[in-house]
C-alpha atoms as a PDB file:
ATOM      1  CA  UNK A   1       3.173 165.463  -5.692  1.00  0.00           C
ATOM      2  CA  UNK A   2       2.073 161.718  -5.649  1.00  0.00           C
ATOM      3  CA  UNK A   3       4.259 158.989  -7.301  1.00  0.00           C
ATOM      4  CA  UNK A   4       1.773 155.804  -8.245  1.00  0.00           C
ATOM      5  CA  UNK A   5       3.515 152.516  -7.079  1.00  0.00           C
ATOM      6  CA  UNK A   6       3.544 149.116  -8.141  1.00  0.00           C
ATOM      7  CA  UNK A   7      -0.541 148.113  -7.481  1.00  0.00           C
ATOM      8  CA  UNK A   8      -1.336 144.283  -6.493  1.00  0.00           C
ATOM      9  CA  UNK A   9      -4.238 141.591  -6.295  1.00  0.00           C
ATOM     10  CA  UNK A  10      -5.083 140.245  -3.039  1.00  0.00           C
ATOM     11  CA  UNK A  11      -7.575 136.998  -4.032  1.00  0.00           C
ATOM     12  CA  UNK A  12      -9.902 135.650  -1.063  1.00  0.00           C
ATOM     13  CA  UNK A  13     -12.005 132.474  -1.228  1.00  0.00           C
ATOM     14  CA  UNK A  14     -15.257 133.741  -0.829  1.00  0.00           C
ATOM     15  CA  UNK A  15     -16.344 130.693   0.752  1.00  0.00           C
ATOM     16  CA  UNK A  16     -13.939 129.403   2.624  1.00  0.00           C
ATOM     17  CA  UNK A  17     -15.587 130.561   6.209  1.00  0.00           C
ATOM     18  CA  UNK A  18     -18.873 131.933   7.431  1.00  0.00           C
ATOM     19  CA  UNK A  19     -18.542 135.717   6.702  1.00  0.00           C
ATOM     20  CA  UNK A  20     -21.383 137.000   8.576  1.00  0.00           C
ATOM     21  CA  UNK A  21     -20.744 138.402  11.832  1.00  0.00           C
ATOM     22  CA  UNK A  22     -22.983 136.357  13.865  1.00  0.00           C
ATOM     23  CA  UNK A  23     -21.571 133.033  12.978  1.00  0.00           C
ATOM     24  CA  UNK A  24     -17.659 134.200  13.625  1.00  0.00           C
ATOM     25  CA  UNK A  25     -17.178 132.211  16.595  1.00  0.00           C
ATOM     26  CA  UNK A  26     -19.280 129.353  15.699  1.00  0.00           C
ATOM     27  CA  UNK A  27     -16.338 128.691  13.308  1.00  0.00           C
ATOM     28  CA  UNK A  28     -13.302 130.360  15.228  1.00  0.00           C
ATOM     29  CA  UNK A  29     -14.291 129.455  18.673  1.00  0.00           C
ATOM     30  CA  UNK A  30     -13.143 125.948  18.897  1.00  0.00           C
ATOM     31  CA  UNK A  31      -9.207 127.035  19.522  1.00  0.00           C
ATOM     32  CA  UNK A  32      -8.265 125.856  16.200  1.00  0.00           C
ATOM     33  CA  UNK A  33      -6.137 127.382  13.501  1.00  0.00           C
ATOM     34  CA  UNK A  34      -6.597 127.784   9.833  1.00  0.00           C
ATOM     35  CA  UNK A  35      -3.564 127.508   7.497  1.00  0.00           C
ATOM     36  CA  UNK A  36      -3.064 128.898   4.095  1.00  0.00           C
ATOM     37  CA  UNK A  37      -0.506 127.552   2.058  1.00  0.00           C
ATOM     38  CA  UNK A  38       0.834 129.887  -1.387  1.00  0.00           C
ATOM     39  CA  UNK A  39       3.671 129.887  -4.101  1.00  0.00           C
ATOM     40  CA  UNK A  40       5.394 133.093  -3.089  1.00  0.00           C
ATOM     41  CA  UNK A  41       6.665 135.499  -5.598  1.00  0.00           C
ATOM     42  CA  UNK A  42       8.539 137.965  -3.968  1.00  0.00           C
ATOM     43  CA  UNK A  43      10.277 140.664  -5.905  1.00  0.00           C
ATOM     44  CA  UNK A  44      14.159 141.149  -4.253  1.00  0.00           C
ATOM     45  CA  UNK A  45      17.260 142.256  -5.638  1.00  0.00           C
ATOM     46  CA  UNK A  46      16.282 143.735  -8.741  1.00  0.00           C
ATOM     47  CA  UNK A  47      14.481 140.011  -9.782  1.00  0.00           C
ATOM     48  CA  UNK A  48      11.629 138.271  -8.566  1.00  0.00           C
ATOM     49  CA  UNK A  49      11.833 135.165  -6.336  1.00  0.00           C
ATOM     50  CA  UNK A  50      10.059 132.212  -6.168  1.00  0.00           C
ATOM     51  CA  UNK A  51       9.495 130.721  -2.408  1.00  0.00           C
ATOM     52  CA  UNK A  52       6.702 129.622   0.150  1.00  0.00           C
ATOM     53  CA  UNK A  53       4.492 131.604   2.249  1.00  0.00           C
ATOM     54  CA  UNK A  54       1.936 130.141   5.143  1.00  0.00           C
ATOM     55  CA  UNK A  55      -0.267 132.280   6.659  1.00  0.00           C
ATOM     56  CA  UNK A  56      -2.050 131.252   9.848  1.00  0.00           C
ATOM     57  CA  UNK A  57      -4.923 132.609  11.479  1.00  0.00           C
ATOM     58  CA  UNK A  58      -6.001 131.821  14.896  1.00  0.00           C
ATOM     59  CA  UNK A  59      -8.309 133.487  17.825  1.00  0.00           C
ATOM     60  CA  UNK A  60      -6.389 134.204  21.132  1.00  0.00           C
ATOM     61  CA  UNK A  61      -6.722 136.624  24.429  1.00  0.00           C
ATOM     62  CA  UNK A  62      -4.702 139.350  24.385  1.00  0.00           C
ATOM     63  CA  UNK A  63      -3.823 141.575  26.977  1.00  0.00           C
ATOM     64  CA  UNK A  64      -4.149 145.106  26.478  1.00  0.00           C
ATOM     65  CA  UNK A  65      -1.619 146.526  29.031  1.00  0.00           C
ATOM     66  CA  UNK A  66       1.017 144.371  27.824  1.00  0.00           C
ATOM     67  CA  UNK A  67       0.283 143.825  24.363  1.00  0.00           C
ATOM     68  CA  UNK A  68       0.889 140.001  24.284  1.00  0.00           C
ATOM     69  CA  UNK A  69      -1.171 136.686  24.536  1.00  0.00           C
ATOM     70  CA  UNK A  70      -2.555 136.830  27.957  1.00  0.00           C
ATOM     71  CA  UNK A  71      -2.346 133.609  29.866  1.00  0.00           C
ATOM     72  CA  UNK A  72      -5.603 132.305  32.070  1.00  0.00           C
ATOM     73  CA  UNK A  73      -5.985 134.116  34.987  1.00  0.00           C
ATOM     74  CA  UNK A  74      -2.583 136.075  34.760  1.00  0.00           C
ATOM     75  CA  UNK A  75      -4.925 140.088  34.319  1.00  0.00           C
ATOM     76  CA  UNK A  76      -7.830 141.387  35.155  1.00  0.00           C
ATOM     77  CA  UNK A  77     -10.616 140.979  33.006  1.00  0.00           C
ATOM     78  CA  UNK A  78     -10.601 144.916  31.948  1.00  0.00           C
ATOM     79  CA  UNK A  79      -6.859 144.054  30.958  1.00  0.00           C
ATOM     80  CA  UNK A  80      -8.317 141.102  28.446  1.00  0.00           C
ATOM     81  CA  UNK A  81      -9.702 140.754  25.162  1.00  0.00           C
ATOM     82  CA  UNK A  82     -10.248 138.484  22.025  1.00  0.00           C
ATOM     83  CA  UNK A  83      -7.977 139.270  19.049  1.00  0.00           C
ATOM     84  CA  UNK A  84      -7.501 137.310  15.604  1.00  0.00           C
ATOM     85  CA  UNK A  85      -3.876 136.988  14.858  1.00  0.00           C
ATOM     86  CA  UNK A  86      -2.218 135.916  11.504  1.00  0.00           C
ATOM     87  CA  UNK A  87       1.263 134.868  10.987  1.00  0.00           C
ATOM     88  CA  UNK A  88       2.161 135.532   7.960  1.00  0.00           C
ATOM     89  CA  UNK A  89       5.521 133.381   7.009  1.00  0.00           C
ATOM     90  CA  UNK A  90       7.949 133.922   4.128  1.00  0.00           C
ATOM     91  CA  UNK A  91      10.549 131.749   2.615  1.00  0.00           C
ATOM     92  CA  UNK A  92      12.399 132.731  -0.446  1.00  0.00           C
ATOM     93  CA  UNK A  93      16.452 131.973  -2.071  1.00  0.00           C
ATOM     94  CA  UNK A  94      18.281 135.171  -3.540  1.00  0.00           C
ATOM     95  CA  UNK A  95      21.082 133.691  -5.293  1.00  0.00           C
ATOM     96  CA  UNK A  96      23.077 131.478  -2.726  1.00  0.00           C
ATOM     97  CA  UNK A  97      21.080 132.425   0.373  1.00  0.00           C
ATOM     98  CA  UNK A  98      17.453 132.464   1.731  1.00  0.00           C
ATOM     99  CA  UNK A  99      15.166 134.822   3.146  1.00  0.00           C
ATOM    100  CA  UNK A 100      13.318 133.469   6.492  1.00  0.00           C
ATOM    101  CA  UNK A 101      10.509 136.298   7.551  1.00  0.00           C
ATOM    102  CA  UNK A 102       7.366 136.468   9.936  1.00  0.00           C
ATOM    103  CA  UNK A 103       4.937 138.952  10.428  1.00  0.00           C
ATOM    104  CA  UNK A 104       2.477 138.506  13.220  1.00  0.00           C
ATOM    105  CA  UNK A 105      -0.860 140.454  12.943  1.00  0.00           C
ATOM    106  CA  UNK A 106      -2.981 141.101  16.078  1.00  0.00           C
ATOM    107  CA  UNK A 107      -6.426 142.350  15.544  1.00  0.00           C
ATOM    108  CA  UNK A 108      -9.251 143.080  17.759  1.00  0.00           C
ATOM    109  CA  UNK A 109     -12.264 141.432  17.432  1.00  0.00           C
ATOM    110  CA  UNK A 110     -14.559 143.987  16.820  1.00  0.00           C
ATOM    111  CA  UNK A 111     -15.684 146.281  14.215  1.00  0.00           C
ATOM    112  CA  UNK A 112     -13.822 147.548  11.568  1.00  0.00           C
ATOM    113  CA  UNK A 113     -10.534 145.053  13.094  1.00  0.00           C
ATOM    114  CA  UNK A 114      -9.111 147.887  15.353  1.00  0.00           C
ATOM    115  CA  UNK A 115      -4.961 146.798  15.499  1.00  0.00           C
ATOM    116  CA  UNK A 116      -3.557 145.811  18.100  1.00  0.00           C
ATOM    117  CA  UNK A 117       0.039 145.010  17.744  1.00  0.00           C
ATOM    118  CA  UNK A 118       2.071 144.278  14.605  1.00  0.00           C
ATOM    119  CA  UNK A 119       5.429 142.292  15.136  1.00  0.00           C
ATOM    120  CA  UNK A 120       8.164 141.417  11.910  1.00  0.00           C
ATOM    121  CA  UNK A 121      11.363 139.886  11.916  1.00  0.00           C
ATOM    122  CA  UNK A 122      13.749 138.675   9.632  1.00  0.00           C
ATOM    123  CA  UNK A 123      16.850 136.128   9.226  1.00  0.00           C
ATOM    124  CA  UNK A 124      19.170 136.414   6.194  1.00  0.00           C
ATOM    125  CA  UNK A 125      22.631 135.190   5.721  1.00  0.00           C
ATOM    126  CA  UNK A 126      23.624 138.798   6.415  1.00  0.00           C
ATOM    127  CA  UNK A 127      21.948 139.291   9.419  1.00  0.00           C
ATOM    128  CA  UNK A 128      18.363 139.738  11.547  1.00  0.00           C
ATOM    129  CA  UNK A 129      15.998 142.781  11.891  1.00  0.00           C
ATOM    130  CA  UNK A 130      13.264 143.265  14.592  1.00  0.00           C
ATOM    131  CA  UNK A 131      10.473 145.771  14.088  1.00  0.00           C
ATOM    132  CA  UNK A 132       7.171 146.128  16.083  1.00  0.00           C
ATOM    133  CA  UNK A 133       4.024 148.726  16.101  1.00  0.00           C
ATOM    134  CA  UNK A 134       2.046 149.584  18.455  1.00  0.00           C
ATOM    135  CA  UNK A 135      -1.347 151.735  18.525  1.00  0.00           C
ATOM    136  CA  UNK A 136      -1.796 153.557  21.638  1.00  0.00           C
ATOM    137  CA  UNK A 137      -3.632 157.548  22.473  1.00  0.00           C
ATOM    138  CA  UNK A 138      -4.387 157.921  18.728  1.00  0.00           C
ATOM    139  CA  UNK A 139      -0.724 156.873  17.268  1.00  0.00           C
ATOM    140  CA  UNK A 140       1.416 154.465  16.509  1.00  0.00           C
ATOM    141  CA  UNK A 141       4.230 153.500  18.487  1.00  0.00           C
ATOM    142  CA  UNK A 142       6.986 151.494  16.589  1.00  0.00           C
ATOM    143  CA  UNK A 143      10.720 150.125  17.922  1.00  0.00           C
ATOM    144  CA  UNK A 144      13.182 148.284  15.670  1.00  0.00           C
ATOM    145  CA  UNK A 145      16.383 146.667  15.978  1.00  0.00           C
ATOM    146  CA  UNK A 146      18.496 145.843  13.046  1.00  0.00           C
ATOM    147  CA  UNK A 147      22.092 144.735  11.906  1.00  0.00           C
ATOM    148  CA  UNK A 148      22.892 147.795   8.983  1.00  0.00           C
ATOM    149  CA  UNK A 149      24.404 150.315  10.442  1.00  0.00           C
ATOM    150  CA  UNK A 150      22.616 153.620  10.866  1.00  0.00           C
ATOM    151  CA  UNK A 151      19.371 151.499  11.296  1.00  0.00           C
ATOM    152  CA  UNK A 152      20.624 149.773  14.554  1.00  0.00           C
ATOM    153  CA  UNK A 153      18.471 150.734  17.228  1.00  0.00           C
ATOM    154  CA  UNK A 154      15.526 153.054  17.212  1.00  0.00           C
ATOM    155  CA  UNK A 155      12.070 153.900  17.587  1.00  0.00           C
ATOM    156  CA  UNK A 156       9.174 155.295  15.218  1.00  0.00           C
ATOM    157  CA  UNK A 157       5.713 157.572  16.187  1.00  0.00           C
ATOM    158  CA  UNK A 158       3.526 157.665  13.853  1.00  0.00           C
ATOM    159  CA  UNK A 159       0.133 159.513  13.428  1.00  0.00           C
ATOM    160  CA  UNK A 160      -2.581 156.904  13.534  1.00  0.00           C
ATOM    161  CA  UNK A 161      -5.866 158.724  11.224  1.00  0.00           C
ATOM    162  CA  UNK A 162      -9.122 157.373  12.069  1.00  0.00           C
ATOM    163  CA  UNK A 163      -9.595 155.940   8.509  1.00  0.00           C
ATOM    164  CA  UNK A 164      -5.702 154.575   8.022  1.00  0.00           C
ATOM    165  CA  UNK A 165      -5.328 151.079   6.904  1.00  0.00           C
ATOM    166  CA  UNK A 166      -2.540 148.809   7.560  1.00  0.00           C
ATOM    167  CA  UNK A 167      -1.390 146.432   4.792  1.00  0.00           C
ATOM    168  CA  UNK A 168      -0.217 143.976   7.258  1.00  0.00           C
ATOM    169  CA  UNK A 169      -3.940 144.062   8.389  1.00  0.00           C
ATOM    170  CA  UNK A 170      -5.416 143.560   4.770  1.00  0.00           C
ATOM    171  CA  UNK A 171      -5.448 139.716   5.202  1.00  0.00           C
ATOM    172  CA  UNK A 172      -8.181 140.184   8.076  1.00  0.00           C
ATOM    173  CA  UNK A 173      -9.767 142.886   7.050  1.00  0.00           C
ATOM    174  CA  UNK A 174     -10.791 142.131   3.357  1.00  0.00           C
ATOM    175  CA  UNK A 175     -12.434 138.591   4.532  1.00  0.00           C
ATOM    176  CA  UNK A 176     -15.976 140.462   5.578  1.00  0.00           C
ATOM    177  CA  UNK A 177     -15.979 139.126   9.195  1.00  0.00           C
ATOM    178  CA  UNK A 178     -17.653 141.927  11.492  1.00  0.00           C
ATOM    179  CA  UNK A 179     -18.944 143.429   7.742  1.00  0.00           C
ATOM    180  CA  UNK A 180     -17.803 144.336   4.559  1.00  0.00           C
ATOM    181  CA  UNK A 181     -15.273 146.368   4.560  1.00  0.00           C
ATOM    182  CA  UNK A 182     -16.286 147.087   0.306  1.00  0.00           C
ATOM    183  CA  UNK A 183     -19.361 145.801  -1.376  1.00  0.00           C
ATOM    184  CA  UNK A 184     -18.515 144.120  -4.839  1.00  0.00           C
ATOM    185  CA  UNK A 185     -17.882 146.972  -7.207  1.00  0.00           C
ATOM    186  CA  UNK A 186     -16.877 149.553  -4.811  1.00  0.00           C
ATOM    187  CA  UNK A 187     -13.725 151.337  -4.191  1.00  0.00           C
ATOM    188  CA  UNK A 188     -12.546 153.667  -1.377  1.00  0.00           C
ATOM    189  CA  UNK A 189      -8.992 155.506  -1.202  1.00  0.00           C
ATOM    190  CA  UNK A 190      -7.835 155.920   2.443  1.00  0.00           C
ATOM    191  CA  UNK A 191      -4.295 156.460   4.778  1.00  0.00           C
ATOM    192  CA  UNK A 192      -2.420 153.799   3.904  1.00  0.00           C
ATOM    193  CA  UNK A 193       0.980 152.057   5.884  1.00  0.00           C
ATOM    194  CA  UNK A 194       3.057 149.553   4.427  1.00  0.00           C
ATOM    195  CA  UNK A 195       3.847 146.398   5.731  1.00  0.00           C
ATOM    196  CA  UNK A 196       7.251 146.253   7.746  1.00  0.00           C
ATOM    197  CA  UNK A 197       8.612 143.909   5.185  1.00  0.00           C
ATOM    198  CA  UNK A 198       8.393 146.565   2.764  1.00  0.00           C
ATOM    199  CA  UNK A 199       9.736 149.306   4.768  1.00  0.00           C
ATOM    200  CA  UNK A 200      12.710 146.434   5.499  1.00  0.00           C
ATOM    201  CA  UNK A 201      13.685 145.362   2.411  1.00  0.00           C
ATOM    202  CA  UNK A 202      13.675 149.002   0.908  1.00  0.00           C
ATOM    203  CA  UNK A 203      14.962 150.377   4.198  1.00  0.00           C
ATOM    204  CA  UNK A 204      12.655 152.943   4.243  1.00  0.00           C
ATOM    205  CA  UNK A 205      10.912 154.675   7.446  1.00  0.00           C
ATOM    206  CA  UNK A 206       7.719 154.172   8.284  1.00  0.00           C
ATOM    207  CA  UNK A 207       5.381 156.545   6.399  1.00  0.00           C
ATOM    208  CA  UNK A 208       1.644 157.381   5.995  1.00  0.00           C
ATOM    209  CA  UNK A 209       0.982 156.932   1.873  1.00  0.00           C
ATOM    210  CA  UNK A 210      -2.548 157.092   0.539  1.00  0.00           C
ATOM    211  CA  UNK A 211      -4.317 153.668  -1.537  1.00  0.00           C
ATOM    212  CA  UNK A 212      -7.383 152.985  -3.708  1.00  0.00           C
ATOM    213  CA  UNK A 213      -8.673 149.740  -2.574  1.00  0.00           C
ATOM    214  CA  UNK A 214     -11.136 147.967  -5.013  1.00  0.00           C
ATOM    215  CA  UNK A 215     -13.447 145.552  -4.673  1.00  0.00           C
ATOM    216  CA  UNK A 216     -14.181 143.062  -8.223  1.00  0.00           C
ATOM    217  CA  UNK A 217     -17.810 143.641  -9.212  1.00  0.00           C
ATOM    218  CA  UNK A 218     -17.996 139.737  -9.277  1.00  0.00           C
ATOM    219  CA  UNK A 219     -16.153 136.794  -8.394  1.00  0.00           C
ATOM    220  CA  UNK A 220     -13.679 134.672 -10.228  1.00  0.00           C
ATOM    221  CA  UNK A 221     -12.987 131.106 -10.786  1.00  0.00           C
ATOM    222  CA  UNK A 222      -9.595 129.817  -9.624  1.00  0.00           C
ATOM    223  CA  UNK A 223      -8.002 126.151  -9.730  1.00  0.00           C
ATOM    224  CA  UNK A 224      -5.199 125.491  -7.399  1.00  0.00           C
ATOM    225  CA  UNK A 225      -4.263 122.052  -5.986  1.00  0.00           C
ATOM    226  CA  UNK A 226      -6.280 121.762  -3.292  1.00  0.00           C
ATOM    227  CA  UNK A 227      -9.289 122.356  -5.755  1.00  0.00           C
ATOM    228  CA  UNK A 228     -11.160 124.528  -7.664  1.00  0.00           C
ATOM    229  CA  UNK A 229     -12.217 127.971  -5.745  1.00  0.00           C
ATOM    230  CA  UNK A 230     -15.047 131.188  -6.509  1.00  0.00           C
ATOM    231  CA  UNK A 231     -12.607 133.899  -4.757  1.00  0.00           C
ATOM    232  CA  UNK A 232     -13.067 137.681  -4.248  1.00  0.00           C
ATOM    233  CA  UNK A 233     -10.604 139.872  -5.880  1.00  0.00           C
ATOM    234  CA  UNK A 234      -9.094 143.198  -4.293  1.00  0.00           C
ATOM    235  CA  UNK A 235      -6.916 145.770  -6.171  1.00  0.00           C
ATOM    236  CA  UNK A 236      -4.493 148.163  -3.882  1.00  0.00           C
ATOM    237  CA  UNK A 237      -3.116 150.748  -5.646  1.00  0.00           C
ATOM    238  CA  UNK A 238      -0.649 152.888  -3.381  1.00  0.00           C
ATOM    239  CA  UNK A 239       0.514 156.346  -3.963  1.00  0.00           C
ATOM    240  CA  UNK A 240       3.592 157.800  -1.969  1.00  0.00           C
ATOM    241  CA  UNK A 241       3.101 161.388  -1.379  1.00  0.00           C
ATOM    242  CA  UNK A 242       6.336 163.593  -1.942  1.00  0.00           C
END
């Protein structure tokens, strides 16, 4: 049986970088960062919350072995290679006390964005969670430690299909570096994990659902205060299978 879930936009200035392949490190090869600001509306607690969220995306070396920013000269060059990483930060008040949460994002520079390593935590009033995932021999490996009780220490293994998308990976993988992941128009339903805040703050396991992810026909027109934008629009519409 499949239950459809809440779907939701994802908007992308369609010409805010160079999207073809051969000019991504003409613009992300200089060691800087790019930084997105956003009004956050974050559903929580039976309401939805109003707060900030940064994202920041930056080019680094990774080590593979490891699965961390490698330092010059600190592996062998087999050990080494270029990833794009986005840290995606959240700030948001439920009643009295506020939500602080990062998720960092580490994707291979390559074709199709293979994943490296995803890393979330949060800080709350009540407490703090940890959660990481790691891809490795065709599944991922996940490890979490968190203050509720039952959920305290503990470890997840996950298939990892060939197809499966990550949402924590959309940001990256929607933006047509290394080519278009949809043409405008098009649509494609595929594996589909949720982000660790989700799983989090519905304290839910990790779990394979399936999404229809669709790419607007044409772009739209959207004023913000920085200025006026032409941005691509996404739809994700996630089922959980039963």
């Amino acid at each position: 049986m499949l239950k459809a879930l809440p779907s939701f936009l994802l908007l992308l200035a369609s010409c805010a970088v160079p999207c073809a392949a051969q000019d991504f490190w003409s613009h992300w090869g200089d060691g800087k960062a790019e930084l997105n600001g956003y009004t956050l509306k974050q559903p929580r607690y039976g309401a939805v919350r109003t707060g900030t969220s940064v994202l920041i995306f930056v080019t680094e070396d990774f080590s593979d072995s490891l699965r961390v920013k490698a330092d010059p000269g600190k592996h062998p060059a087999s050990d080494v290679y270029p990833v794009l990483k986005v840290n995606a930060l959240r700030g948001f008040k439920t009643g009295i006390y506020d939500y602080h949460v990062m998720t960092s994002t580490f994707l291979r520079v390559a074709r199709g964005w293979p994943v490296a390593k995803v890393s979330f935590s949060s800080q709350e009033w009540c407490g703090h969670v940890w959660h990481q995932v790691v891809p490795r021999d065709g599944k991922l490996a996940g490890l979490f430690h968190s203050y509720f009780d039952g959920e305290a220490d503990g470890t997840d293994e996950l298939a990892f299909p060939k197809d499966g998308v990550l949402e924590d990976a959309l940001p990256v993988l929607l933006r047509g570096w290394n080519g278009e992941y949809l043409k405008p128009g098009e649509s494609r339903s595929t594996p589909f994990l949720p982000s660790l805040l989700w799983a989090r703050l519905n304290h839910q396991p990790l779990a394979w659902t399936r999404a229809t992810i669709a790419r607007a026909g044409t772009t739209r027109s959207v004023t913000v205060p920085a200025g006026r934008f032409d941005v691509t629009v996404y739809n994700v519409c996630r089922f959980q299978e039963f």
